[in-house]
Protein backbone atom coordinates (compact mmCIF):
# COMPACT_ATOMS: atom_id res chain seq x y z
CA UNK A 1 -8.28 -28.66 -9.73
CA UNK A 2 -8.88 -25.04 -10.27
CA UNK A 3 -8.45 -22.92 -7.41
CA UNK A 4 -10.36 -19.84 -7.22
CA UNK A 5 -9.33 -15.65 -6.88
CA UNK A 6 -8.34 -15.04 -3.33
CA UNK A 7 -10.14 -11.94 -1.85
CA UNK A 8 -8.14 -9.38 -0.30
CA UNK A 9 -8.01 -9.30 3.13
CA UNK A 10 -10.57 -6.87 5.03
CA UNK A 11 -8.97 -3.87 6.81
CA UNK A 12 -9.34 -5.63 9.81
CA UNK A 13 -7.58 -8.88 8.75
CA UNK A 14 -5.26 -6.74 7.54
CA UNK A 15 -4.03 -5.04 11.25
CA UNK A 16 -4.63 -8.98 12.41
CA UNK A 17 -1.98 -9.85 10.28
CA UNK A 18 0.42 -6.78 10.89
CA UNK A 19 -0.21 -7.19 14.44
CA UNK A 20 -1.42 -3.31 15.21
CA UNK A 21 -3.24 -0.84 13.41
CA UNK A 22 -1.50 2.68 12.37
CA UNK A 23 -1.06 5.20 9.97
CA UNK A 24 1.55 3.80 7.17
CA UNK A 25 0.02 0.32 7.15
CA UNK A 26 -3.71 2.08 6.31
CA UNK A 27 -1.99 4.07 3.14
CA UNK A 28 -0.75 0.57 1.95
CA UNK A 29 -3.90 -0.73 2.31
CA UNK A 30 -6.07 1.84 1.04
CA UNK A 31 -3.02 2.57 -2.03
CA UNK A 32 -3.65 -1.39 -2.72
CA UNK A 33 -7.42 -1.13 -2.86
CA UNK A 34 -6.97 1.99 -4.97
CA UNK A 35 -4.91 -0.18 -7.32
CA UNK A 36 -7.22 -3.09 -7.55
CA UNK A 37 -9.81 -1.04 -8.76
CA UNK A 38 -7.72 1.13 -11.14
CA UNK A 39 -5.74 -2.30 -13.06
CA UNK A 40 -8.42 -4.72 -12.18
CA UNK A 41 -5.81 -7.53 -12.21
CA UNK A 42 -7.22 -10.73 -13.66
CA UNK A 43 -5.19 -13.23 -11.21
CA UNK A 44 -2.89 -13.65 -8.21
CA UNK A 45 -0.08 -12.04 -10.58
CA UNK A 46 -2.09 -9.41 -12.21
CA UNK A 47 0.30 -6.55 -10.37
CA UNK A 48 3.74 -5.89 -9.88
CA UNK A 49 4.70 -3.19 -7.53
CA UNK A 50 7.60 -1.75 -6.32
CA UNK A 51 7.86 0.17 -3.23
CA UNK A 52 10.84 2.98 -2.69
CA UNK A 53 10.89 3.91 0.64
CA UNK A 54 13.26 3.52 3.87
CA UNK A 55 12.75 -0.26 4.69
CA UNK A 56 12.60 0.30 8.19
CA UNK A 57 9.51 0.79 10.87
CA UNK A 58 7.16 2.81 11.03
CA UNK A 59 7.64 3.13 7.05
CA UNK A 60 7.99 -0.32 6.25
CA UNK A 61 4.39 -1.41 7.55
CA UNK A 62 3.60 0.32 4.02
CA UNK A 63 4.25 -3.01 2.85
CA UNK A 64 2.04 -5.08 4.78
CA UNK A 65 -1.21 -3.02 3.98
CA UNK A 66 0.06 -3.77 0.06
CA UNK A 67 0.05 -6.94 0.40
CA UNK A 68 -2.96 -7.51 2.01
CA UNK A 69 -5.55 -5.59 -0.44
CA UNK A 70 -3.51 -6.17 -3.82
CA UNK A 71 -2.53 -9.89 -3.37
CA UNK A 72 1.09 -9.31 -4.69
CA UNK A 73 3.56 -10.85 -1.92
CA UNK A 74 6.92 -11.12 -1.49
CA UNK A 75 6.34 -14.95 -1.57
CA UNK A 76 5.12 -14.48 -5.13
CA UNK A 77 8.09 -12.18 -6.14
CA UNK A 78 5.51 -9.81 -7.20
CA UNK A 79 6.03 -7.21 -4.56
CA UNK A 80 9.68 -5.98 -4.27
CA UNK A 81 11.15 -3.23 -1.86
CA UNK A 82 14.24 -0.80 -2.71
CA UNK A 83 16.04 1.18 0.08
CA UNK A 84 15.20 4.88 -0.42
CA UNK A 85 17.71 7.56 1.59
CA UNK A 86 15.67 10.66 1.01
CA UNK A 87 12.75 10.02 3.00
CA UNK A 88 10.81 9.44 0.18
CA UNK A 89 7.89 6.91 -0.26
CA UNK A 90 7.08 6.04 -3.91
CA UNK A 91 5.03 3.19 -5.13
CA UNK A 92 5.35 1.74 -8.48
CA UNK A 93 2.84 -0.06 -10.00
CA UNK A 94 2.57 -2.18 -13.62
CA UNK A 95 -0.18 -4.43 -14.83
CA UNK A 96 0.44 -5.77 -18.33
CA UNK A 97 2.34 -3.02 -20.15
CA UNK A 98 0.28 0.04 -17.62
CA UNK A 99 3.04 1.57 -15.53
CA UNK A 100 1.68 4.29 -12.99
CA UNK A 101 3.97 5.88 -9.76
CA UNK A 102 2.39 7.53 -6.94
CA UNK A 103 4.35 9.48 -4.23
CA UNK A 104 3.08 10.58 -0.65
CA UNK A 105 1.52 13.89 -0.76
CA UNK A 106 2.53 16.25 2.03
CA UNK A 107 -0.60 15.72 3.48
CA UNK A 108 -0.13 12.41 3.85
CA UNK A 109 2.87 12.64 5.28
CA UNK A 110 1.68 14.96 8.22
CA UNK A 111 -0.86 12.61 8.85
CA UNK A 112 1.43 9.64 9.41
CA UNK A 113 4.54 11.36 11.31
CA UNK A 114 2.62 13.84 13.87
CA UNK A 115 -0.43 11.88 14.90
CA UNK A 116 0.04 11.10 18.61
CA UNK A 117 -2.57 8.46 18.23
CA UNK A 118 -1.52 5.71 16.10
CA UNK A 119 -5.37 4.19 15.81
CA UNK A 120 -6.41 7.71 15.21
CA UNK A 121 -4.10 8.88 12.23
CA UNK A 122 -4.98 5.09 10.44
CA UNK A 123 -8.96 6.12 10.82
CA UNK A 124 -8.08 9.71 9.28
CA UNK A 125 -6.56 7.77 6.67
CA UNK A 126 -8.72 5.72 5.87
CA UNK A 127 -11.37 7.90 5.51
CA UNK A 128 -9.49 10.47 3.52
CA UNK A 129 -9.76 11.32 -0.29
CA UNK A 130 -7.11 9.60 -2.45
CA UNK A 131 -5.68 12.70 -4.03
CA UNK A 132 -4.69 13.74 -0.94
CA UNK A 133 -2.90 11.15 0.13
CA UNK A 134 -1.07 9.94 -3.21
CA UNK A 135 -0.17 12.52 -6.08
CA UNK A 136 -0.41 9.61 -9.17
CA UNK A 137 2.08 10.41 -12.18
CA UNK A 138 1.41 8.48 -15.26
């Protein structure tokens, strides 16, 4: 039996599954999306990321939003996370022998740390422009 390409989840499955919405688990998600359209992965293990950030909350939830629009998982061993001390967030992403890193922009960072409303800094996210959230370096 062949089983068909699961479809990312929606951006509302995706705070279902997380359990809240906010700001750091809309960049994952909208990053993912991002990445699905730039590899166009052929199957469930079409991407490898890596994320480089502090593995701890609010930063973390980063994670979740990957998971959910890019189909790698942890479960897969597809998606990996390594402890970053600086405060930096840097995603890593490969798809055959492709290899692209983004970083959090400034921007992106303000949005996410000094937003009162944690519904209302996801919403600016996800309607803001991609170069000003991630700065991509090839």
């Amino acid at each position: 039996m062949e089983l068909k390409k699961p479809k990312p989840l929606s951006y509302a499955e995706t705070v279902r599954f997380h359990g809240h919405d906010g700001p750091f688990l809309a960049l994952g998600y909208r990053l993912g999306r991002h990445l699905v359209k730039e590899f166009k992965p052929k199957g469930i293990m079409g991407l490898r990321i890596l994320l480089r950030a502090k593995i701890e909350k609010p930063y973390s939830c980063i994670l979740d939003g990957l998971q959910c629009s890019t189909l790698a998982t942890f479960g897969k061993g597809n998606i990996s996370a390594v402890r970053c001390r600086s405060g930096c967030i840097i995603v890593v992403v490969q798809a055959g022998r492709r290899k692209l890193t983004y970083r959090m922009t400034p921007y992106s960072w303000s949005l996410c740390l000094h937003q009162k409303d944690l519904k209302e800094a996801a919403r600016k996210v996800l309607r803001a422009p991609m170069g000003e959230l991630w700065c991509r370096k090839m």
